[in-house]
C-alpha atoms as a PDB file:
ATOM      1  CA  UNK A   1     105.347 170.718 117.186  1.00  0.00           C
ATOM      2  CA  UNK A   2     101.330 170.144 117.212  1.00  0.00           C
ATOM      3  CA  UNK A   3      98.745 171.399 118.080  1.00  0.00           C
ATOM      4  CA  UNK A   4      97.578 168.653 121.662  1.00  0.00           C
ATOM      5  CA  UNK A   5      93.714 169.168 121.351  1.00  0.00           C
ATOM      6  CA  UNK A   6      90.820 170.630 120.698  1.00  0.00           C
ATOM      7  CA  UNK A   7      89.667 172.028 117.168  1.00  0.00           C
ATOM      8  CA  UNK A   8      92.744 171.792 115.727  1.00  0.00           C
ATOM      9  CA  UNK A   9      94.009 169.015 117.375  1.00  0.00           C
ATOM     10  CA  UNK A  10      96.991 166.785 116.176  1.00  0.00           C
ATOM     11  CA  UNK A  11      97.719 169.673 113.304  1.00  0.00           C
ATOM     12  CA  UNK A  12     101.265 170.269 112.816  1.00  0.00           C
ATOM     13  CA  UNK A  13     102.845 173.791 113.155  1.00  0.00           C
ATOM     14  CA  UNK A  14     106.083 175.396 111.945  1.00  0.00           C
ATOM     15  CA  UNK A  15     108.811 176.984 114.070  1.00  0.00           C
ATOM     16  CA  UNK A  16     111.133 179.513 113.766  1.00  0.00           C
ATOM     17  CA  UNK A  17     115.068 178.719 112.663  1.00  0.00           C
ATOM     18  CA  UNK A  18     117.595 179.152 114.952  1.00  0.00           C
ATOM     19  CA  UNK A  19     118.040 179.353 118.458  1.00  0.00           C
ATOM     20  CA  UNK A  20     116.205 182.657 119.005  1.00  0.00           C
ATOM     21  CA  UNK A  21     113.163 181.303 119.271  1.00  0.00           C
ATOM     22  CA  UNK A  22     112.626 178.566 121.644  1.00  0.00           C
ATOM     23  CA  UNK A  23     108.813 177.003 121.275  1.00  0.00           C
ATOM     24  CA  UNK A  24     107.210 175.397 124.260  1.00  0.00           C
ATOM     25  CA  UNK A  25     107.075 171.993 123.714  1.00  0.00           C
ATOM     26  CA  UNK A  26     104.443 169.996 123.313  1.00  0.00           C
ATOM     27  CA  UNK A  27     104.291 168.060 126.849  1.00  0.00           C
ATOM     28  CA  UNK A  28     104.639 172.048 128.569  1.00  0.00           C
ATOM     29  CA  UNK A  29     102.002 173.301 126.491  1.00  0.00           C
ATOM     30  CA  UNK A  30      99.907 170.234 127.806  1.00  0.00           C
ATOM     31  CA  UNK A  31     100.704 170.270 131.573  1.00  0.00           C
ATOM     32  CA  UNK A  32      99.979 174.550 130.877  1.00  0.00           C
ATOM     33  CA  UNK A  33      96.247 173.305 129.232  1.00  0.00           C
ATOM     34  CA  UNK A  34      95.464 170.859 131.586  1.00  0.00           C
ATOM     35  CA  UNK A  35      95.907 173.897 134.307  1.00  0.00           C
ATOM     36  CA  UNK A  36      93.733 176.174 132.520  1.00  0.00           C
ATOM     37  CA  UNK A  37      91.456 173.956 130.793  1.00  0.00           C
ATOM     38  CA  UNK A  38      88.050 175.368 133.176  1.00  0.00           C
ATOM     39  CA  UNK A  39      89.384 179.229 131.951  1.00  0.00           C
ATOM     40  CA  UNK A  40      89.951 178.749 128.258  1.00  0.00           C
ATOM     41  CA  UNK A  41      86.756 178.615 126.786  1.00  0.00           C
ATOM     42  CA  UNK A  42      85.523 181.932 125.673  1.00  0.00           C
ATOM     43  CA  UNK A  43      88.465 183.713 127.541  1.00  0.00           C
ATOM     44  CA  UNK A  44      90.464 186.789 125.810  1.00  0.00           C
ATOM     45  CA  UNK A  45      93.831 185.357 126.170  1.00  0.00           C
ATOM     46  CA  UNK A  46      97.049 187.280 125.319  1.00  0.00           C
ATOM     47  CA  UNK A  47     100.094 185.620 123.921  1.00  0.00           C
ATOM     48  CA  UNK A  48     103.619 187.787 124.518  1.00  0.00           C
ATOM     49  CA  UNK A  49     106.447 186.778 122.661  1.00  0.00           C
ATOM     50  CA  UNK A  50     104.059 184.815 120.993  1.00  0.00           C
ATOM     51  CA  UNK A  51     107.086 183.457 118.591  1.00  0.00           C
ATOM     52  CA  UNK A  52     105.424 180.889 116.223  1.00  0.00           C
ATOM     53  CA  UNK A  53     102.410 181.111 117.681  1.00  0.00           C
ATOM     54  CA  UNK A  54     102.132 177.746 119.181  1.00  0.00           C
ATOM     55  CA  UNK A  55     100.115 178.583 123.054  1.00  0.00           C
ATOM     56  CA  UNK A  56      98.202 181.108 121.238  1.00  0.00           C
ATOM     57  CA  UNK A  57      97.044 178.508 118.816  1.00  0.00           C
ATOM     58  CA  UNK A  58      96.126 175.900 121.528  1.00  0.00           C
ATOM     59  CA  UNK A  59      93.875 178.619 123.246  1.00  0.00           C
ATOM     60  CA  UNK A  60      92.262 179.203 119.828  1.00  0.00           C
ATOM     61  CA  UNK A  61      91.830 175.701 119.341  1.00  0.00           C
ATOM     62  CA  UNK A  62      90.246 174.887 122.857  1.00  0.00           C
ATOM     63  CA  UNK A  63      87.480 177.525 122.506  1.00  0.00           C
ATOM     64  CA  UNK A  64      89.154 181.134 123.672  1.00  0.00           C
ATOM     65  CA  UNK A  65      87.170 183.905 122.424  1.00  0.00           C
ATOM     66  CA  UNK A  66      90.312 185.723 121.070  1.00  0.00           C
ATOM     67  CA  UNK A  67      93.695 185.911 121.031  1.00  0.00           C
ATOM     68  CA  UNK A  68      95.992 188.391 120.930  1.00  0.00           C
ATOM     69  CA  UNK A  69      99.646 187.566 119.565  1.00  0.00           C
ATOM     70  CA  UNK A  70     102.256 189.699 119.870  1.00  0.00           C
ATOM     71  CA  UNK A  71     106.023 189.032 118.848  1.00  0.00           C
ATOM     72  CA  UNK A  72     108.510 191.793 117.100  1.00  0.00           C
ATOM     73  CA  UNK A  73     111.307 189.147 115.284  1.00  0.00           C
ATOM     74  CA  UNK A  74     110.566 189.314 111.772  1.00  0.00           C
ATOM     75  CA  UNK A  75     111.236 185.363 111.393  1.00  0.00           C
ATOM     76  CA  UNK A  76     108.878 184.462 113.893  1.00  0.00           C
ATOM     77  CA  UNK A  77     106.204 186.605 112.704  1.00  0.00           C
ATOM     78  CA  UNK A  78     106.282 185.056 109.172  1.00  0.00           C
ATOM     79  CA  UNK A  79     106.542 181.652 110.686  1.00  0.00           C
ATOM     80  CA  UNK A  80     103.189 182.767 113.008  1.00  0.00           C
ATOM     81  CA  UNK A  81     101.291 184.021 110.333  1.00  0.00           C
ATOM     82  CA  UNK A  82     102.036 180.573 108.044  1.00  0.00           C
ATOM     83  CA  UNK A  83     100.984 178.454 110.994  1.00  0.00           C
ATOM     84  CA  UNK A  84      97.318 180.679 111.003  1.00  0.00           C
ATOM     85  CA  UNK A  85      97.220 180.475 107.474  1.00  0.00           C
ATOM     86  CA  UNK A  86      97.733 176.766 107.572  1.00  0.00           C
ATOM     87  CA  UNK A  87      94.990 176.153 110.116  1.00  0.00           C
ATOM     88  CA  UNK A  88      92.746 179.004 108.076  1.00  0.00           C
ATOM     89  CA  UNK A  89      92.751 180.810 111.315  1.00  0.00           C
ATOM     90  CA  UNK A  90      91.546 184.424 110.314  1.00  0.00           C
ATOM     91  CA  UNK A  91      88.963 185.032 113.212  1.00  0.00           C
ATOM     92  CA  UNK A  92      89.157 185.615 116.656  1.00  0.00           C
ATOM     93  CA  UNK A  93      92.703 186.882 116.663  1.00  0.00           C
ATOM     94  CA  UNK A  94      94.829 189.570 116.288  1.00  0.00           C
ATOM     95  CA  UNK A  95      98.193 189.809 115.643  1.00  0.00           C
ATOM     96  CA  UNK A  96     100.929 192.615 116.867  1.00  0.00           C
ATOM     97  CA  UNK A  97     103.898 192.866 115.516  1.00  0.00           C
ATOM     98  CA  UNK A  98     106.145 195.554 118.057  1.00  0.00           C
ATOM     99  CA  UNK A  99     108.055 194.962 121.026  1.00  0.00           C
ATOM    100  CA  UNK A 100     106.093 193.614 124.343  1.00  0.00           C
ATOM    101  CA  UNK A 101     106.939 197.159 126.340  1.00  0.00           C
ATOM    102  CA  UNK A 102     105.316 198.715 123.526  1.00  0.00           C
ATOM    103  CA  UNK A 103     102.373 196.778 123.300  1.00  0.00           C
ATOM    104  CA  UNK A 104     101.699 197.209 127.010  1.00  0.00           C
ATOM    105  CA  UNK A 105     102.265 201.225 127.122  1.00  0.00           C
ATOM    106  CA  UNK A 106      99.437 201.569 124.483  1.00  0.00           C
ATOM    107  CA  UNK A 107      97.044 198.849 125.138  1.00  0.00           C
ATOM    108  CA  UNK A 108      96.148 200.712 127.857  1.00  0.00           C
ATOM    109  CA  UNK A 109      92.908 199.798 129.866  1.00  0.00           C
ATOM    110  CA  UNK A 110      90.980 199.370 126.092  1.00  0.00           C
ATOM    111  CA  UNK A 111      91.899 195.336 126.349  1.00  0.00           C
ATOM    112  CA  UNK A 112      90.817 192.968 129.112  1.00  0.00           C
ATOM    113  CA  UNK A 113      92.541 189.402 128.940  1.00  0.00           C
ATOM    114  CA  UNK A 114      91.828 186.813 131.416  1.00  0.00           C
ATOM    115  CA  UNK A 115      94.895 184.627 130.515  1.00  0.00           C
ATOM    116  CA  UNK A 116      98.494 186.218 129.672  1.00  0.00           C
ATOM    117  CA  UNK A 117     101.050 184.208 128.912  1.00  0.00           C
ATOM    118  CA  UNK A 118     104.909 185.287 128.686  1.00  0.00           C
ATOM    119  CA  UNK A 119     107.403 183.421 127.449  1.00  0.00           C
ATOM    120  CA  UNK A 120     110.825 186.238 126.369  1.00  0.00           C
ATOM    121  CA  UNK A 121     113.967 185.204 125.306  1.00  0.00           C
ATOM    122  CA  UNK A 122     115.989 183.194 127.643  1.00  0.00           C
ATOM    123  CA  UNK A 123     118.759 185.697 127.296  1.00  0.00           C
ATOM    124  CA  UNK A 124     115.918 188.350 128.233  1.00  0.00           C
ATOM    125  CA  UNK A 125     115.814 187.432 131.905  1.00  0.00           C
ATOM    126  CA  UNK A 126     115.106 190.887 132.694  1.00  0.00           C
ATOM    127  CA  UNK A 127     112.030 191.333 130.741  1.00  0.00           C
ATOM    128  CA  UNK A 128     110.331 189.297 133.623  1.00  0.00           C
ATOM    129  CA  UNK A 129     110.230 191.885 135.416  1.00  0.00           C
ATOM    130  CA  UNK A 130     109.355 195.102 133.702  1.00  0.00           C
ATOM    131  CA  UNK A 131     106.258 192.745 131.958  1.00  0.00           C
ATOM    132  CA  UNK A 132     105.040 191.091 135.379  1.00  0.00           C
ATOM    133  CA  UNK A 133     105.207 194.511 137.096  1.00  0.00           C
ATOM    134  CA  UNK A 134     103.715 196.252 134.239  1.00  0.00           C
ATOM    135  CA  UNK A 135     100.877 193.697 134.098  1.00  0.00           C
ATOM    136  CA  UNK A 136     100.645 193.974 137.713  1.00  0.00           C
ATOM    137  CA  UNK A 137      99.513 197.477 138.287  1.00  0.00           C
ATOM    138  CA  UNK A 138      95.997 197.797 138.956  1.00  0.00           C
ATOM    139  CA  UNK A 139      93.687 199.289 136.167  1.00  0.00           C
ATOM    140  CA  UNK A 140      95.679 197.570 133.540  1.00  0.00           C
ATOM    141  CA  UNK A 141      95.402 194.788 131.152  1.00  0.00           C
ATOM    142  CA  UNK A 142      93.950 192.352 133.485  1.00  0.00           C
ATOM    143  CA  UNK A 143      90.251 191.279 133.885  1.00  0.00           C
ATOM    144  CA  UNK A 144      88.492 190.351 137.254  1.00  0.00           C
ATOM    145  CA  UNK A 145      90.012 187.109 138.090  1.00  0.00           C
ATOM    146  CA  UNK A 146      92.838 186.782 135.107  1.00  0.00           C
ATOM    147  CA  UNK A 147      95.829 184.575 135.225  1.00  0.00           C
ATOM    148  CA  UNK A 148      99.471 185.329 134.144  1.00  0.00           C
ATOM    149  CA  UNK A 149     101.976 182.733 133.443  1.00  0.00           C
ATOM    150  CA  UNK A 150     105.412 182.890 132.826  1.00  0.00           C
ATOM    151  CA  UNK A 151     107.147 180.403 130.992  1.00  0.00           C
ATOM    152  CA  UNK A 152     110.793 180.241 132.263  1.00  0.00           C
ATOM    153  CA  UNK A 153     114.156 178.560 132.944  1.00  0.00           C
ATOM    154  CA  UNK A 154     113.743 176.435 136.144  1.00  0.00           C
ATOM    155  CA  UNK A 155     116.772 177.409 137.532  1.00  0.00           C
ATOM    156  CA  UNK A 156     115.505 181.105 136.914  1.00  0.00           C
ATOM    157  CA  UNK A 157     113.848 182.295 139.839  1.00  0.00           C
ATOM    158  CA  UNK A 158     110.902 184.977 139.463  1.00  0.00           C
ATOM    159  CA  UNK A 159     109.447 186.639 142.863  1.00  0.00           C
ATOM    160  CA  UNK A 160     106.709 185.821 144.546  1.00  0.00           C
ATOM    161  CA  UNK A 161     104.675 188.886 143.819  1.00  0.00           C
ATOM    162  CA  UNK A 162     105.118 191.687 141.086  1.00  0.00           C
ATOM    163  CA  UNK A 163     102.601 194.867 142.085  1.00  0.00           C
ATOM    164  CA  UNK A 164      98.949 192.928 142.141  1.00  0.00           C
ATOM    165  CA  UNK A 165     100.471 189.284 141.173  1.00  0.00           C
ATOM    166  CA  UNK A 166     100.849 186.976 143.286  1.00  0.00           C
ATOM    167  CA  UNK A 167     102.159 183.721 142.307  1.00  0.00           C
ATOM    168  CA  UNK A 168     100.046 180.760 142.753  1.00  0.00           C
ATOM    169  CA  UNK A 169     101.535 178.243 141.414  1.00  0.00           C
ATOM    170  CA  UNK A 170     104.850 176.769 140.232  1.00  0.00           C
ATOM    171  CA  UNK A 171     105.260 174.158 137.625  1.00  0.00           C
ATOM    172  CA  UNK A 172     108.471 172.455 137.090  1.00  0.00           C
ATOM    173  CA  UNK A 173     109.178 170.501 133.942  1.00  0.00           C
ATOM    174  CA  UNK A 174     112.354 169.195 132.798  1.00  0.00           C
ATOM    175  CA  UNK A 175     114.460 172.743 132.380  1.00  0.00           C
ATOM    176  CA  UNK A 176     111.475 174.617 132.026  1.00  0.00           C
ATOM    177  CA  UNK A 177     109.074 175.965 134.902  1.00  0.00           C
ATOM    178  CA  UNK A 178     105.710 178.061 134.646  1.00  0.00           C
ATOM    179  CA  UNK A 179     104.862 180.277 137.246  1.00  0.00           C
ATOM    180  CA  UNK A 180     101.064 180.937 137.677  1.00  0.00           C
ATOM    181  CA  UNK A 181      99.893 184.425 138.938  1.00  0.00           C
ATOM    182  CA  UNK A 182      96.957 185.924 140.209  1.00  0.00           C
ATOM    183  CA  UNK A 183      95.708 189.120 140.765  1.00  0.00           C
ATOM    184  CA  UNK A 184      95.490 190.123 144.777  1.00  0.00           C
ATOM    185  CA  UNK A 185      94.550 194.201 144.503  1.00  0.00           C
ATOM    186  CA  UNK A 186      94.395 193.875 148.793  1.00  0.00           C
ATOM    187  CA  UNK A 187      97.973 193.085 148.991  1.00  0.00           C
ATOM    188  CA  UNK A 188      98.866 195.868 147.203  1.00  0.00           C
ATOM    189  CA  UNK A 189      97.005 198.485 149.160  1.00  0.00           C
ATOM    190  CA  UNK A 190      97.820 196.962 152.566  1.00  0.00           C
END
Protein backbone atom coordinates (compact mmCIF):
# COMPACT_ATOMS: atom_id res chain seq x y z
CA UNK A 1 0.00 0.00 0.00
CA UNK A 2 1.04 3.85 -0.74
CA UNK A 3 0.13 6.69 -0.35
CA UNK A 4 -1.11 7.83 -4.70
CA UNK A 5 -0.41 11.66 -4.34
CA UNK A 6 -0.12 14.65 -2.95
CA UNK A 7 2.23 15.57 0.10
CA UNK A 8 2.97 12.35 0.91
CA UNK A 9 2.88 10.87 -2.23
CA UNK A 10 4.51 7.46 -3.22
CA UNK A 11 5.17 6.85 0.82
CA UNK A 12 4.59 3.41 1.81
CA UNK A 13 2.12 2.45 4.64
CA UNK A 14 1.64 -0.62 6.84
CA UNK A 15 -1.47 -2.79 7.14
CA UNK A 16 -3.02 -4.71 9.55
CA UNK A 17 -2.42 -8.82 9.76
CA UNK A 18 -5.01 -10.96 9.00
CA UNK A 19 -8.08 -10.94 7.24
CA UNK A 20 -9.97 -8.56 9.55
CA UNK A 21 -8.89 -5.76 8.09
CA UNK A 22 -9.26 -5.37 4.46
CA UNK A 23 -7.40 -1.93 3.13
CA UNK A 24 -8.68 -0.25 0.04
CA UNK A 25 -6.37 -0.71 -2.48
CA UNK A 26 -4.47 1.51 -4.08
CA UNK A 27 -6.30 1.78 -7.66
CA UNK A 28 -9.93 2.27 -5.30
CA UNK A 29 -8.41 4.80 -3.27
CA UNK A 30 -7.44 6.53 -6.68
CA UNK A 31 -10.70 6.21 -8.70
CA UNK A 32 -12.30 7.51 -4.82
CA UNK A 33 -9.58 10.77 -5.16
CA UNK A 34 -10.05 11.44 -8.55
CA UNK A 35 -14.01 11.81 -7.53
CA UNK A 36 -13.36 14.08 -4.79
CA UNK A 37 -10.32 15.76 -5.80
CA UNK A 38 -12.41 19.61 -6.18
CA UNK A 39 -13.73 18.75 -2.22
CA UNK A 40 -10.55 17.68 -0.52
CA UNK A 41 -8.67 20.61 -0.01
CA UNK A 42 -9.32 22.21 3.28
CA UNK A 43 -12.36 19.83 3.90
CA UNK A 44 -12.98 18.14 7.53
CA UNK A 45 -13.13 14.66 6.36
CA UNK A 46 -14.07 11.70 8.63
CA UNK A 47 -12.59 8.29 8.23
CA UNK A 48 -14.91 5.24 9.91
CA UNK A 49 -13.37 2.09 10.30
CA UNK A 50 -10.50 3.92 9.45
CA UNK A 51 -8.36 0.45 9.86
CA UNK A 52 -4.72 1.40 8.96
CA UNK A 53 -5.47 4.56 8.13
CA UNK A 54 -4.83 4.49 4.50
CA UNK A 55 -8.09 7.06 2.90
CA UNK A 56 -7.60 9.11 5.88
CA UNK A 57 -3.99 9.55 5.01
CA UNK A 58 -4.64 10.37 1.28
CA UNK A 59 -7.10 13.21 2.42
CA UNK A 60 -4.31 14.47 4.71
CA UNK A 61 -1.94 14.29 2.06
CA UNK A 62 -4.09 16.14 -0.67
CA UNK A 63 -4.71 19.22 1.53
CA UNK A 64 -7.92 18.28 3.97
CA UNK A 65 -8.03 20.51 6.83
CA UNK A 66 -8.48 17.55 9.29
CA UNK A 67 -9.18 14.26 9.68
CA UNK A 68 -10.87 12.38 11.93
CA UNK A 69 -9.98 8.51 12.25
CA UNK A 70 -11.87 6.32 14.01
CA UNK A 71 -11.38 2.40 14.26
CA UNK A 72 -11.90 0.18 17.68
CA UNK A 73 -9.50 -3.19 16.68
CA UNK A 74 -6.57 -2.86 18.74
CA UNK A 75 -4.25 -4.18 15.72
CA UNK A 76 -5.38 -1.71 13.43
CA UNK A 77 -5.06 1.10 15.70
CA UNK A 78 -1.34 0.36 16.39
CA UNK A 79 -0.79 -0.25 12.75
CA UNK A 80 -2.67 3.49 12.16
CA UNK A 81 -0.80 5.23 14.57
CA UNK A 82 2.80 3.69 13.05
CA UNK A 83 1.72 4.74 9.58
CA UNK A 84 1.20 8.68 11.18
CA UNK A 85 4.22 8.32 12.98
CA UNK A 86 6.05 7.25 9.89
CA UNK A 87 4.80 10.15 7.79
CA UNK A 88 5.36 12.55 11.14
CA UNK A 89 1.72 13.22 10.83
CA UNK A 90 0.82 14.85 14.30
CA UNK A 91 -1.41 17.82 13.02
CA UNK A 92 -4.59 18.14 11.59
CA UNK A 93 -5.94 14.86 12.86
CA UNK A 94 -7.48 13.15 15.43
CA UNK A 95 -7.71 9.81 16.20
CA UNK A 96 -10.74 7.71 18.01
CA UNK A 97 -10.32 4.68 19.16
CA UNK A 98 -14.27 3.20 20.11
CA UNK A 99 -16.75 1.59 18.08
CA UNK A 100 -18.38 3.71 14.99
CA UNK A 101 -22.09 3.67 16.86
CA UNK A 102 -20.31 5.17 19.61
CA UNK A 103 -18.53 7.72 17.95
CA UNK A 104 -21.69 8.90 16.19
CA UNK A 105 -24.05 8.98 19.49
CA UNK A 106 -21.54 11.49 21.07
CA UNK A 107 -20.17 13.49 18.30
CA UNK A 108 -23.24 14.99 18.27
CA UNK A 109 -23.79 18.26 16.18
CA UNK A 110 -20.10 19.63 17.81
CA UNK A 111 -18.30 18.13 14.39
CA UNK A 112 -19.09 19.15 10.82
CA UNK A 113 -17.34 16.89 8.08
CA UNK A 114 -17.85 17.48 4.51
CA UNK A 115 -16.50 14.02 3.40
CA UNK A 116 -17.34 10.64 5.41
CA UNK A 117 -16.11 7.73 4.34
CA UNK A 118 -17.22 4.09 5.60
CA UNK A 119 -15.67 1.20 4.91
CA UNK A 120 -16.94 -1.84 8.05
CA UNK A 121 -16.10 -5.21 7.99
CA UNK A 122 -17.31 -7.23 5.15
CA UNK A 123 -18.89 -9.59 7.59
CA UNK A 124 -20.56 -6.28 9.08
CA UNK A 125 -23.06 -5.88 6.27
CA UNK A 126 -25.44 -4.55 8.64
CA UNK A 127 -23.50 -1.70 9.90
CA UNK A 128 -24.45 -0.01 6.50
CA UNK A 129 -27.30 0.71 7.64
CA UNK A 130 -27.47 1.86 11.20
CA UNK A 131 -24.19 4.32 10.03
CA UNK A 132 -25.87 5.67 6.67
CA UNK A 133 -29.16 6.25 8.55
CA UNK A 134 -27.48 7.64 11.49
CA UNK A 135 -25.45 10.01 9.28
CA UNK A 136 -28.53 10.71 7.47
CA UNK A 137 -30.68 12.44 9.98
CA UNK A 138 -30.74 16.01 9.65
CA UNK A 139 -28.83 18.18 12.29
CA UNK A 140 -26.12 15.64 12.46
CA UNK A 141 -22.60 15.19 11.48
CA UNK A 142 -22.93 16.51 8.07
CA UNK A 143 -21.99 20.02 6.72
CA UNK A 144 -23.92 22.00 3.96
CA UNK A 145 -23.14 20.11 0.91
CA UNK A 146 -21.05 16.93 2.49
CA UNK A 147 -20.51 13.66 0.78
CA UNK A 148 -20.71 10.08 2.24
CA UNK A 149 -19.20 7.14 0.65
CA UNK A 150 -19.42 3.72 1.34
CA UNK A 151 -16.90 1.41 0.41
CA UNK A 152 -18.53 -2.04 -0.20
CA UNK A 153 -18.81 -5.52 -1.76
CA UNK A 154 -20.21 -5.06 -5.33
CA UNK A 155 -22.44 -7.71 -5.11
CA UNK A 156 -23.70 -5.96 -1.78
CA UNK A 157 -26.43 -3.80 -2.54
CA UNK A 158 -27.02 -0.54 -0.30
CA UNK A 159 -30.44 1.55 -0.91
CA UNK A 160 -30.86 4.31 -2.70
CA UNK A 161 -31.54 6.70 0.11
CA UNK A 162 -30.89 6.37 3.98
CA UNK A 163 -32.96 9.46 5.89
CA UNK A 164 -31.28 12.74 4.03
CA UNK A 165 -28.80 10.56 1.65
CA UNK A 166 -29.36 10.09 -1.41
CA UNK A 167 -27.04 8.18 -3.48
CA UNK A 168 -25.42 9.84 -6.31
CA UNK A 169 -23.24 7.83 -7.55
CA UNK A 170 -22.09 4.20 -7.90
CA UNK A 171 -18.62 3.08 -8.57
CA UNK A 172 -17.86 -0.40 -9.48
CA UNK A 173 -14.35 -1.78 -9.30
CA UNK A 174 -13.30 -5.23 -9.53
CA UNK A 175 -15.27 -6.79 -6.23
CA UNK A 176 -15.43 -3.61 -4.68
CA UNK A 177 -18.07 -0.70 -5.32
CA UNK A 178 -18.36 2.89 -3.65
CA UNK A 179 -21.53 4.38 -3.33
CA UNK A 180 -21.54 8.26 -3.26
CA UNK A 181 -24.24 10.10 -1.16
CA UNK A 182 -25.54 13.37 -0.81
CA UNK A 183 -27.49 15.16 1.44
CA UNK A 184 -31.28 16.01 0.02
CA UNK A 185 -33.08 17.54 3.48
CA UNK A 186 -36.40 18.15 0.81
CA UNK A 187 -36.80 14.55 0.27
CA UNK A 188 -37.01 13.89 3.63
CA UNK A 189 -39.68 16.36 4.58
CA UNK A 190 -41.80 15.73 1.47
Amino acid sequence: MRVIAGLFRSRTLQAPAGLATRPTSDRLRETLFNVLAPRIEGARFLDLYAGSGAVGIEALSRGAAEVVFVERADGALKVLRANLARLGLTERLRVVPGSVAGFLRSAGEQAQFDVVFLDPPYDAADEYAVVLDSLGRPAGLLADGAMVIAEHRRKEKLEDGYGALRRTRLLQQGDAALSFYAVNYTAVSS
